[in-house]
Each structure stands twice: as C-alpha cells, then as structure tokens.
PDB file of N, CA and C in Angstrom:
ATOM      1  N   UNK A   1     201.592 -36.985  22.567  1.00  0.00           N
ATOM      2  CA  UNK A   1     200.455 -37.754  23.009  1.00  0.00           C
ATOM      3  C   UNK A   1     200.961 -39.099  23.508  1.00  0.00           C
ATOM      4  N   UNK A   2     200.506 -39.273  25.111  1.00  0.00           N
ATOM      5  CA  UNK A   2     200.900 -40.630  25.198  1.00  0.00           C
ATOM      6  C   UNK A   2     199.843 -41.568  24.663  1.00  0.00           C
ATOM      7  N   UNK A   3     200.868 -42.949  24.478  1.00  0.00           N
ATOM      8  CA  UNK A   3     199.600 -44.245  24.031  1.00  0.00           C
ATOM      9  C   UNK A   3     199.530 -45.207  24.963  1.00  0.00           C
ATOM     10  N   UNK A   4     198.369 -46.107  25.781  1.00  0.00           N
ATOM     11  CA  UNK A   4     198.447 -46.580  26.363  1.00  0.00           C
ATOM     12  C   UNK A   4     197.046 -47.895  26.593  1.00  0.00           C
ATOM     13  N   UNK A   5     197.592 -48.906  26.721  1.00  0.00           N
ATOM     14  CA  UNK A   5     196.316 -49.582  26.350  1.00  0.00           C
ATOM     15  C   UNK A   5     195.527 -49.864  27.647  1.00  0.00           C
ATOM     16  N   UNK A   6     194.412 -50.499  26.965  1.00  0.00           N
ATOM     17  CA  UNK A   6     193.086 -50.618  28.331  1.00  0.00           C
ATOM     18  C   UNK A   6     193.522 -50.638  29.493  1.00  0.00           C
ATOM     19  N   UNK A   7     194.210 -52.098  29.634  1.00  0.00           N
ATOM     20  CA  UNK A   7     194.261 -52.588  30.558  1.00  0.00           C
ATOM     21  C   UNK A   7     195.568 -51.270  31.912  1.00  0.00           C
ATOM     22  N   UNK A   8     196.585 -50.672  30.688  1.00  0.00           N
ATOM     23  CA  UNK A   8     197.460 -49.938  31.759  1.00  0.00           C
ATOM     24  C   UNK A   8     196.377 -48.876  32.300  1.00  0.00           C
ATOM     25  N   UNK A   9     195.533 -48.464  31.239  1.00  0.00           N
ATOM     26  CA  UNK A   9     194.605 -46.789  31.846  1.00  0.00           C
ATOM     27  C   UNK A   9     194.008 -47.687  32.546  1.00  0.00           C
ATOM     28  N   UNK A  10     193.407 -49.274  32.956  1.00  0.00           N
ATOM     29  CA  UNK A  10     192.996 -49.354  34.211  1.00  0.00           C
ATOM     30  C   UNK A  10     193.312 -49.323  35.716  1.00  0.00           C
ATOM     31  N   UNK A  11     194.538 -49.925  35.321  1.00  0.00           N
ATOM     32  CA  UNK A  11     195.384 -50.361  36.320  1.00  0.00           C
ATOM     33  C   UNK A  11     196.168 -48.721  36.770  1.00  0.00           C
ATOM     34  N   UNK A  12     196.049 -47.832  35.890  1.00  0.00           N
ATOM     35  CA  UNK A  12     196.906 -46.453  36.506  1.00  0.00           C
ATOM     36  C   UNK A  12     195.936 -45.155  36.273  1.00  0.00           C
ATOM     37  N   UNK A  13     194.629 -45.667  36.693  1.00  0.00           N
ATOM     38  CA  UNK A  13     193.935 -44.250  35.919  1.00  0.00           C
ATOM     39  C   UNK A  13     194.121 -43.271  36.680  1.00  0.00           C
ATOM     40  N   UNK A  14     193.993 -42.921  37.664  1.00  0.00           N
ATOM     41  CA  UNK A  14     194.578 -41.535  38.986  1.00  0.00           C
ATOM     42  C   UNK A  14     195.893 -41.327  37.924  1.00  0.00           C
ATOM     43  N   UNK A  15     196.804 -42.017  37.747  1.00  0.00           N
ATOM     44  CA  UNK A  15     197.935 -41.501  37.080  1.00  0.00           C
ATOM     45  C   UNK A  15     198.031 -40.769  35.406  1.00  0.00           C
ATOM     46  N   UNK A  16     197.442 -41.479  34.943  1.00  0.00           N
ATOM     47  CA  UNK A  16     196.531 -40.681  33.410  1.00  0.00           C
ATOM     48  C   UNK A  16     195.564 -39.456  33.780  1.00  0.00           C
ATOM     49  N   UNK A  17     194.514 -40.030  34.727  1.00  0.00           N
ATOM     50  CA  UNK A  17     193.790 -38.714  34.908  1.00  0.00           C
ATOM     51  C   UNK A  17     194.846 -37.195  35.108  1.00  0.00           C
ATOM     52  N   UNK A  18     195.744 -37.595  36.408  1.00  0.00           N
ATOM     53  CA  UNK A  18     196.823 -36.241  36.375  1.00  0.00           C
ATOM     54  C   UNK A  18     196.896 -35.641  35.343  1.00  0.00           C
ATOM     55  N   UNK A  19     198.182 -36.443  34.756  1.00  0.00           N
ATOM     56  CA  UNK A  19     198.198 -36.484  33.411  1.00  0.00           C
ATOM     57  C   UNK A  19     197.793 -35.282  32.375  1.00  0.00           C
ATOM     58  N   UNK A  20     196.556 -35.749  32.288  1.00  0.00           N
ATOM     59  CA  UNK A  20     195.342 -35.328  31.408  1.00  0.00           C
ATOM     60  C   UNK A  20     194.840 -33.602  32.072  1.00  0.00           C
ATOM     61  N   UNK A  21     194.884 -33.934  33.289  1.00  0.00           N
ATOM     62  CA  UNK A  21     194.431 -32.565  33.809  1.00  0.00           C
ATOM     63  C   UNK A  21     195.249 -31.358  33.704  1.00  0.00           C
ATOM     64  N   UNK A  22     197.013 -32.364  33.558  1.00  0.00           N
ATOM     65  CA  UNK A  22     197.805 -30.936  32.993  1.00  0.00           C
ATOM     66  C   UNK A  22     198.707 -31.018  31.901  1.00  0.00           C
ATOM     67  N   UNK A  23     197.344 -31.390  30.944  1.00  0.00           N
ATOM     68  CA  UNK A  23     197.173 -30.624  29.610  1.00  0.00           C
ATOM     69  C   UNK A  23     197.760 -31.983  28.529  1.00  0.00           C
ATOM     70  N   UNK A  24     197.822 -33.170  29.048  1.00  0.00           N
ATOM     71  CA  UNK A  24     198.246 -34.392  27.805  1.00  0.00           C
ATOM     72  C   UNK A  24     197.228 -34.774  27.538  1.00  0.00           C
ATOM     73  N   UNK A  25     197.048 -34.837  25.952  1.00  0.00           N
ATOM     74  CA  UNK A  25     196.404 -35.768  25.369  1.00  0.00           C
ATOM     75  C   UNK A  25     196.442 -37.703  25.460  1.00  0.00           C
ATOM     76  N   UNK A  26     195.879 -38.377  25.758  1.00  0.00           N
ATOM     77  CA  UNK A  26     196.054 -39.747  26.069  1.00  0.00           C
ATOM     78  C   UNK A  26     195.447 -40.721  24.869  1.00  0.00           C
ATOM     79  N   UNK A  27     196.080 -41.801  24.045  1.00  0.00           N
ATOM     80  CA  UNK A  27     195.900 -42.648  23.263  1.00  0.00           C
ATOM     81  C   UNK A  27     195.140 -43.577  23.638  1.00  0.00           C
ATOM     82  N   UNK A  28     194.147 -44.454  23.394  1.00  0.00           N
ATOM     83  CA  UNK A  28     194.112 -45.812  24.216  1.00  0.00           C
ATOM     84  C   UNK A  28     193.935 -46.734  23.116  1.00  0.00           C
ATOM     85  N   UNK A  29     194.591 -47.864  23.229  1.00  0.00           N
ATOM     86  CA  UNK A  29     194.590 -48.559  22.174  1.00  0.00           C
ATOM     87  C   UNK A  29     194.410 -50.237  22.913  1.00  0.00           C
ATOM     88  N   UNK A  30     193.674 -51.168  21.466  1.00  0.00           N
ATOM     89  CA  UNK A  30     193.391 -52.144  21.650  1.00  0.00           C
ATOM     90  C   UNK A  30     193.750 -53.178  20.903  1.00  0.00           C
ATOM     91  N   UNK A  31     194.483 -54.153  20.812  1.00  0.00           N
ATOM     92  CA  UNK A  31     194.694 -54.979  19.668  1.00  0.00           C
ATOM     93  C   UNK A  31     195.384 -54.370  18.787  1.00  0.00           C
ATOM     94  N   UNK A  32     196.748 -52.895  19.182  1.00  0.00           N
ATOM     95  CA  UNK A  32     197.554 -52.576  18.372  1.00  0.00           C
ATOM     96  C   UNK A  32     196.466 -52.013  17.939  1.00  0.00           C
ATOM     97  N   UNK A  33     195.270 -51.166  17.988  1.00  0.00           N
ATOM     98  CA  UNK A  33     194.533 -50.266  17.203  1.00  0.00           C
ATOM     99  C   UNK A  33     194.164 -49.364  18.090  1.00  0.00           C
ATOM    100  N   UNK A  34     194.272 -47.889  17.965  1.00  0.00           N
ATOM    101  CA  UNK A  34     193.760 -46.820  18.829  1.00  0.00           C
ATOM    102  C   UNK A  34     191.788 -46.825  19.017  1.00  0.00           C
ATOM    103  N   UNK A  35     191.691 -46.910  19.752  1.00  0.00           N
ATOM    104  CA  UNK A  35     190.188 -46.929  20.034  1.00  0.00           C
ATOM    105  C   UNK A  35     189.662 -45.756  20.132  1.00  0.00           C
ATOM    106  N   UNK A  36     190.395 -45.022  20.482  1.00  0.00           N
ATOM    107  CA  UNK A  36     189.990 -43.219  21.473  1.00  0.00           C
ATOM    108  C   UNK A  36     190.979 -42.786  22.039  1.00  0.00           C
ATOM    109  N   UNK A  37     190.888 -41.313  22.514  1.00  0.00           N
ATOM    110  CA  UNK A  37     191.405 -40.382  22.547  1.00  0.00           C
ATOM    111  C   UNK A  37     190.724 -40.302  23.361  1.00  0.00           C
ATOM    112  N   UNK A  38     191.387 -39.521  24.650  1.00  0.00           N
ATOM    113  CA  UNK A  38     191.403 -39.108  26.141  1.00  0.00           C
ATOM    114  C   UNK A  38     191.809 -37.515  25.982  1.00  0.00           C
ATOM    115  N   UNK A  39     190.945 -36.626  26.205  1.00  0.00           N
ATOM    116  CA  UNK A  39     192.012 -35.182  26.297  1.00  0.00           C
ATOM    117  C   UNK A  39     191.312 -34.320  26.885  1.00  0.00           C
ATOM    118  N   UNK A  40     191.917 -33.385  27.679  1.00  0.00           N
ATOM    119  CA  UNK A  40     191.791 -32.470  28.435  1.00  0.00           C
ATOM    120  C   UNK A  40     190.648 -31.922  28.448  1.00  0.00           C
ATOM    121  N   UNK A  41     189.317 -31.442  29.281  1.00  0.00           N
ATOM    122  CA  UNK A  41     188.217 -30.362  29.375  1.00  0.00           C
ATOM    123  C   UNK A  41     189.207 -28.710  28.473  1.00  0.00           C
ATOM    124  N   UNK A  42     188.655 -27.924  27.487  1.00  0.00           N
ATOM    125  CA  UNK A  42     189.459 -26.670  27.418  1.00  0.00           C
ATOM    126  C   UNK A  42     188.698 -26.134  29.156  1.00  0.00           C
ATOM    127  N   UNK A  43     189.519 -25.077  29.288  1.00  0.00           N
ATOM    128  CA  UNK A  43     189.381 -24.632  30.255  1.00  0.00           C
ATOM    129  C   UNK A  43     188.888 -23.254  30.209  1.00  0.00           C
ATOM    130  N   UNK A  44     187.740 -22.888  30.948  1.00  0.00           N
ATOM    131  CA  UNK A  44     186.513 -21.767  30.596  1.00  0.00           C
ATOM    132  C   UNK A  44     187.570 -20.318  30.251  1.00  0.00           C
ATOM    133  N   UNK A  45     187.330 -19.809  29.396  1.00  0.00           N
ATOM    134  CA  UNK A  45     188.318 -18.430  29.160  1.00  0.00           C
ATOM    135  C   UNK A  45     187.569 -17.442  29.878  1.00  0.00           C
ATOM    136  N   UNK A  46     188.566 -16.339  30.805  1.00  0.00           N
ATOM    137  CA  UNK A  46     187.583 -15.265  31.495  1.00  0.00           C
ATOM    138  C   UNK A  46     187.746 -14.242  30.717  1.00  0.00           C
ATOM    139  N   UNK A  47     185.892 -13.740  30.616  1.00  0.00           N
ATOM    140  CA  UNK A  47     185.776 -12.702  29.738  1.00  0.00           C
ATOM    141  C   UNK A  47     186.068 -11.738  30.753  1.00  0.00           C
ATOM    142  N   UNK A  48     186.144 -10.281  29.548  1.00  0.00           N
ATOM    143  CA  UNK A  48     186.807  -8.617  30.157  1.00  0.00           C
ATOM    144  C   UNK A  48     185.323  -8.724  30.024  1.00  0.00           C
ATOM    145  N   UNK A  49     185.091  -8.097  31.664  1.00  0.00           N
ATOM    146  CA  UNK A  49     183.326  -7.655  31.847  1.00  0.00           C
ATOM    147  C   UNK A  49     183.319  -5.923  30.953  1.00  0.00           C
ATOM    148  N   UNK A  50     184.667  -5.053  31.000  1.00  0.00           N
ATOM    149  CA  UNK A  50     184.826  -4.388  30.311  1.00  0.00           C
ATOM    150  C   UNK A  50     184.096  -4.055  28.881  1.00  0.00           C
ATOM    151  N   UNK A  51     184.841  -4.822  28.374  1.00  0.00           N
ATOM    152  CA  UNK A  51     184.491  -5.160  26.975  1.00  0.00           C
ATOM    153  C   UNK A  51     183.003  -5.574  26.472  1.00  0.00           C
ATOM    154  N   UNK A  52     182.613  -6.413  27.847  1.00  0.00           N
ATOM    155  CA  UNK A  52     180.971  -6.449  27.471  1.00  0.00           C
ATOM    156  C   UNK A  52     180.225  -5.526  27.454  1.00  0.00           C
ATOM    157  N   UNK A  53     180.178  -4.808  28.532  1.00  0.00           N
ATOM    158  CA  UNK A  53     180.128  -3.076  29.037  1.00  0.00           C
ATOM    159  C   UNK A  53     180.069  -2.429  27.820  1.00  0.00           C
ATOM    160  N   UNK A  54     181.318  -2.556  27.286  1.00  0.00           N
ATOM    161  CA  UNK A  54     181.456  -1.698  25.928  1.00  0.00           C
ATOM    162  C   UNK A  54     180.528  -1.974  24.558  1.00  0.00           C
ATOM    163  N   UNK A  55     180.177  -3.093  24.552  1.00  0.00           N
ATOM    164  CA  UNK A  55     179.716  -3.737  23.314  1.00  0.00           C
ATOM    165  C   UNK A  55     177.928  -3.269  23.362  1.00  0.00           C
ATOM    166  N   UNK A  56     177.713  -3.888  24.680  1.00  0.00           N
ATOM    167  CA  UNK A  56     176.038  -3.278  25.559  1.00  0.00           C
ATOM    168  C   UNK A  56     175.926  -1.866  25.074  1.00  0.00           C
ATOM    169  N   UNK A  57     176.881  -0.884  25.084  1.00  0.00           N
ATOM    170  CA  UNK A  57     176.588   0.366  24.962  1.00  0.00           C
ATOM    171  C   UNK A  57     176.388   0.948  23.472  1.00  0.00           C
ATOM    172  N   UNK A  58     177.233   0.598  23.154  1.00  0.00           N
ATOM    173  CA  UNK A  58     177.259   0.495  21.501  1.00  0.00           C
ATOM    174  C   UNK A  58     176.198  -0.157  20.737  1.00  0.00           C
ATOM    175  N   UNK A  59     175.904  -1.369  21.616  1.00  0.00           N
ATOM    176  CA  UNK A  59     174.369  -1.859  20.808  1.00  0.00           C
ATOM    177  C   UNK A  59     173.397  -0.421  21.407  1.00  0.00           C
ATOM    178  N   UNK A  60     173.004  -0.234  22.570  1.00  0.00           N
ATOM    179  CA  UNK A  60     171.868   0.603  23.280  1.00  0.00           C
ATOM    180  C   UNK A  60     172.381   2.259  21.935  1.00  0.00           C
ATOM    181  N   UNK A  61     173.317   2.183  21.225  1.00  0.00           N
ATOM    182  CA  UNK A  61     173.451   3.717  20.577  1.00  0.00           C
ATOM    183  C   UNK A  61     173.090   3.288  19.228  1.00  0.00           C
ATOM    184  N   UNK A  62     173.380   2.339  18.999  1.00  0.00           N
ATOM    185  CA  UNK A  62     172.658   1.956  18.127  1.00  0.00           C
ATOM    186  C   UNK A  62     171.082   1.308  17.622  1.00  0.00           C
ATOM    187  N   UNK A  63     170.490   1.259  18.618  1.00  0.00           N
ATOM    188  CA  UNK A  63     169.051   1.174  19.126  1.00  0.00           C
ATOM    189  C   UNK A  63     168.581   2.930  18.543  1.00  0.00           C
ATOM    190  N   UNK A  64     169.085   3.343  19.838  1.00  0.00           N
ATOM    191  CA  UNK A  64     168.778   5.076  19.670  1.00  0.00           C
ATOM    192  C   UNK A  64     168.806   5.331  18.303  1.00  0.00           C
ATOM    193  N   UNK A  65     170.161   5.382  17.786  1.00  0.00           N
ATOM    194  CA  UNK A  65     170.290   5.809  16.759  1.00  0.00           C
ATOM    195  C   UNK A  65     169.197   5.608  15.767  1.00  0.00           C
ATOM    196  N   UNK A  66     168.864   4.362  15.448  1.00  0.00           N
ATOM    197  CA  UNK A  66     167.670   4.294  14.839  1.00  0.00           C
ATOM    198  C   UNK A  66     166.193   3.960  14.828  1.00  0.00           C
ATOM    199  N   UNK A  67     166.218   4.922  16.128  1.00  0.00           N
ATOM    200  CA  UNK A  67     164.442   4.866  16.714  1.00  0.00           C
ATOM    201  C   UNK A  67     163.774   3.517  17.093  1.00  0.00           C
ATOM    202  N   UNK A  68     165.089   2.623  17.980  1.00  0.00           N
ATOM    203  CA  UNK A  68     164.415   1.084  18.337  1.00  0.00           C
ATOM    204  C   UNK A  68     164.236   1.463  19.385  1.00  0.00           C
ATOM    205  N   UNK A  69     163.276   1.179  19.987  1.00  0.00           N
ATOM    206  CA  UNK A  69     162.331   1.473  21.574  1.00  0.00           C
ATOM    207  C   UNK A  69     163.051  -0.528  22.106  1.00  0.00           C
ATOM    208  N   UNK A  70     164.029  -0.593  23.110  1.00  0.00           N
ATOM    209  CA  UNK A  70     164.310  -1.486  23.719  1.00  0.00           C
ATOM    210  C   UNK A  70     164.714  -1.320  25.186  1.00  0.00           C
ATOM    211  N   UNK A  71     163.154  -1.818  25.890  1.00  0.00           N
ATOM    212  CA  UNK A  71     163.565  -2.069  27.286  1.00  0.00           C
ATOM    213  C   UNK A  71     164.033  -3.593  28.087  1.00  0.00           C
ATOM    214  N   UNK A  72     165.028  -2.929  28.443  1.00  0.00           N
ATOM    215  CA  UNK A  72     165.359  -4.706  29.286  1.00  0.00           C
ATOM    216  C   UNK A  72     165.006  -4.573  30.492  1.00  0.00           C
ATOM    217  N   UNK A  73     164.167  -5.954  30.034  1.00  0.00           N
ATOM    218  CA  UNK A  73     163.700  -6.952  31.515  1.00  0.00           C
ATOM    219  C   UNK A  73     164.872  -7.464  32.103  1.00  0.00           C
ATOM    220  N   UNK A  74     165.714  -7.263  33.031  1.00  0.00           N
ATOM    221  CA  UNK A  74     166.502  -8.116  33.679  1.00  0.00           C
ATOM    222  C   UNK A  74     166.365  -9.429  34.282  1.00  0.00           C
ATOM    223  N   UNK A  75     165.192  -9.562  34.227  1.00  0.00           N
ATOM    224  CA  UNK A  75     164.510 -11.160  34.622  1.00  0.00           C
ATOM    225  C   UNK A  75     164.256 -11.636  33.251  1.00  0.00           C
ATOM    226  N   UNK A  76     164.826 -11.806  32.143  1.00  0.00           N
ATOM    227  CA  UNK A  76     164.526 -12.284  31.055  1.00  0.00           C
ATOM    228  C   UNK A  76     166.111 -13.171  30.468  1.00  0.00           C
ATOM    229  N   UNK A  77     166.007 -14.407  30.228  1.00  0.00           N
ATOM    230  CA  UNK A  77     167.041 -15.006  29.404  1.00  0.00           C
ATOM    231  C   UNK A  77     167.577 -14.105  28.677  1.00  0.00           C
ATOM    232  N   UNK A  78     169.178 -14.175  27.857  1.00  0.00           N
ATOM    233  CA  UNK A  78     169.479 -13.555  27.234  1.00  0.00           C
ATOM    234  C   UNK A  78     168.719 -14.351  25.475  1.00  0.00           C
ATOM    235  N   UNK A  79     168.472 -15.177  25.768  1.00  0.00           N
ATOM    236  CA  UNK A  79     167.687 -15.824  24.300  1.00  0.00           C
ATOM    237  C   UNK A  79     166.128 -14.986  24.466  1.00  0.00           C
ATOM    238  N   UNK A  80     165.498 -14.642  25.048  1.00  0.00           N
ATOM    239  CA  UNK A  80     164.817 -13.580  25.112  1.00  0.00           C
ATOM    240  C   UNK A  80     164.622 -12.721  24.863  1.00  0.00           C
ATOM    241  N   UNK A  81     165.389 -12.331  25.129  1.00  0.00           N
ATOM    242  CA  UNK A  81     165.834 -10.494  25.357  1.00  0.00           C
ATOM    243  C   UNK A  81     166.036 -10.173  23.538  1.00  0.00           C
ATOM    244  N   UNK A  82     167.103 -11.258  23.169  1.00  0.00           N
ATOM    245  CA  UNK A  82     167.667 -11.424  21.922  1.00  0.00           C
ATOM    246  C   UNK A  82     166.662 -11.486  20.640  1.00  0.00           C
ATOM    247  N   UNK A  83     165.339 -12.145  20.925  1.00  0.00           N
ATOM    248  CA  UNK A  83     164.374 -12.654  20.168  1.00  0.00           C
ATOM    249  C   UNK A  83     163.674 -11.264  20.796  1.00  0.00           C
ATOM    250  N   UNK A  84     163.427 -10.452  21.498  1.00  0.00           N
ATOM    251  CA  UNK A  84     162.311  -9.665  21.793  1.00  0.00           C
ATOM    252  C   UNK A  84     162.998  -8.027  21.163  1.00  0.00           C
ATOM    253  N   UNK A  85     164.969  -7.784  20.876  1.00  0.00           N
ATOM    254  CA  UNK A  85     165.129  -7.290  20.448  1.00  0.00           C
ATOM    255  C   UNK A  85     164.749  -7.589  18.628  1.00  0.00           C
ATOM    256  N   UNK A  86     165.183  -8.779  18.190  1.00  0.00           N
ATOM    257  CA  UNK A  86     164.842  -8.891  16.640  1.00  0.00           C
ATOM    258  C   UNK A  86     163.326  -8.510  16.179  1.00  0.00           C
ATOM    259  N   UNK A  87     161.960  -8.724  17.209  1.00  0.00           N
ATOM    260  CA  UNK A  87     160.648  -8.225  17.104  1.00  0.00           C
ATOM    261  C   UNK A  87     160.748  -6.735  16.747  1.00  0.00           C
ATOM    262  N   UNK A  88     161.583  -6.153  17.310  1.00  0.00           N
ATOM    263  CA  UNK A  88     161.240  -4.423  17.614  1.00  0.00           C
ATOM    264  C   UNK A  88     162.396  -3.912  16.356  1.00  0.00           C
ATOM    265  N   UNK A  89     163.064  -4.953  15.754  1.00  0.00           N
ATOM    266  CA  UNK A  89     163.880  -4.140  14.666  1.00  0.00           C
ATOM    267  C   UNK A  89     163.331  -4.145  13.494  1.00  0.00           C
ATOM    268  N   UNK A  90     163.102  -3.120  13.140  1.00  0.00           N
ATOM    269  CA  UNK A  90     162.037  -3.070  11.440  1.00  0.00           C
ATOM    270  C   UNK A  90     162.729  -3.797  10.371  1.00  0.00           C
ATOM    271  N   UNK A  91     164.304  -3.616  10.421  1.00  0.00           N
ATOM    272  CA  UNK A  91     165.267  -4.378   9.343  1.00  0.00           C
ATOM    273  C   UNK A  91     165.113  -5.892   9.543  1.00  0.00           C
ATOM    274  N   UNK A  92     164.719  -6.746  10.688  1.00  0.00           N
ATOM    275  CA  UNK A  92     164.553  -7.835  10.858  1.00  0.00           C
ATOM    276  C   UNK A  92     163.077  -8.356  10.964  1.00  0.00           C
ATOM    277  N   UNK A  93     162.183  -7.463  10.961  1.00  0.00           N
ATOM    278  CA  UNK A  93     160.592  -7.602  11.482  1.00  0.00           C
ATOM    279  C   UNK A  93     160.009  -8.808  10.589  1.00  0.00           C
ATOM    280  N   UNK A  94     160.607  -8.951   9.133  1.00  0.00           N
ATOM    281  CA  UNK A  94     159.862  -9.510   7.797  1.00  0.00           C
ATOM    282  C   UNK A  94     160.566 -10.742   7.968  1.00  0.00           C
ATOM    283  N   UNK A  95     161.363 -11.346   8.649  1.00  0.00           N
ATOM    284  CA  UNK A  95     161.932 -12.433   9.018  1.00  0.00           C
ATOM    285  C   UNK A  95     161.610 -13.295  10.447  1.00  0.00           C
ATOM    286  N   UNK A  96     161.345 -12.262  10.920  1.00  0.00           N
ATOM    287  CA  UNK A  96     160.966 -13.329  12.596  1.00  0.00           C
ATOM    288  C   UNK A  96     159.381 -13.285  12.644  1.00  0.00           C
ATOM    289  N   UNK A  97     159.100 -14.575  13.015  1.00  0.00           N
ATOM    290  CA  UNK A  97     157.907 -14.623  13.546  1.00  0.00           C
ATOM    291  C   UNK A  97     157.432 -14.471  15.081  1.00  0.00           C
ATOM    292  N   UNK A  98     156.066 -13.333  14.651  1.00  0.00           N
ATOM    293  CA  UNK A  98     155.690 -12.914  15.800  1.00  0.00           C
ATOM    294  C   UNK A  98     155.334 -14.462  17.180  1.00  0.00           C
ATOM    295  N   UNK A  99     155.635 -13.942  18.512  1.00  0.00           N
ATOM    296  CA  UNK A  99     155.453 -14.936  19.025  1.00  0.00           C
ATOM    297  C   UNK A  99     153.977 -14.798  19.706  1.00  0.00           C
ATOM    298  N   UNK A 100     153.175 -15.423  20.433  1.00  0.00           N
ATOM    299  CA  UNK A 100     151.719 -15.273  20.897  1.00  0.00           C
ATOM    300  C   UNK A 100     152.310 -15.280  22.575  1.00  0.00           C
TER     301      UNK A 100
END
C-alpha cells in the first residue's frame, strides 16, 4: 500500500488514480495520521449463464416435484417473482404476508 499525503494526491491525482485502477491500494495521510484509504472498485465477476440455466431448472423440478403451480411473468422483477414464488409455497405460506 502506498502512503501519500493530501497535498501529493493533489498535486498527482491522474497519477494515483492509475495507480489505483491497477489494483493499489492508496494511504492518505495528514499530520503523520492516515485519514483514509483509497482502493480499487472490485471488478464485476462474469457469471456462467450456464450455471444459472442449471440452477432455474432444478428450482422449476423442484416446484413440480412438489405440486407448486409457478408461472413466470417475464415482465416481473426478480424481487417479485421471488416474493410471488414464497406466496405459492405451502412450506413458506405461514410466514409471508399476503400482499393486496
């Protein structure tokens, strides 16, 4: 981690920003005391659409499997969809409240 005080991250910020974008953590300190920490965005991980594929299917057999009637709206949020599957599951029914 570099350390570097106010006044240099003003005077060089394009040069810290770099920096920072490939992958250093940055110190900033004031009066010989660290104030904050500068560090990198993580960077979005790409999901296997695969694997989602796989997981979707396995939920939909497990629906079947135990007589859950679930149709998806494709025009529906997945916080939706999610809350409109917990309505239709009898194991969860005594916990969610119905919505109007």
């Amino acid at each position: 981690m570099t350390t570097v005080t106010a006044k240099q991250l003003r005077e060089n910020l394009s040069l810290y920003l770099d920096r920072m974008e490939a992958g250093e953590e940055i110190a900033v300190i004031r009066h010989s005391a660290i104030i904050g920490r500068l560090k990198p965005a993580q960077k979005a991980r790409k999901g296997n659409g695969m694997a989602v594929v796989a997981a979707i299917g396995e939920y939909h057999k497990y629906l079947d499997d135990n007589g859950i009637k679930f149709d998806v709206d494709l025009n529906k949020s997945v916080k939706e969809l999610y809350h409109e599957a917990l309505n239709n599951d009898p194991k969860y029914a005594q916990y969610v409240t119905k919505r109007r």
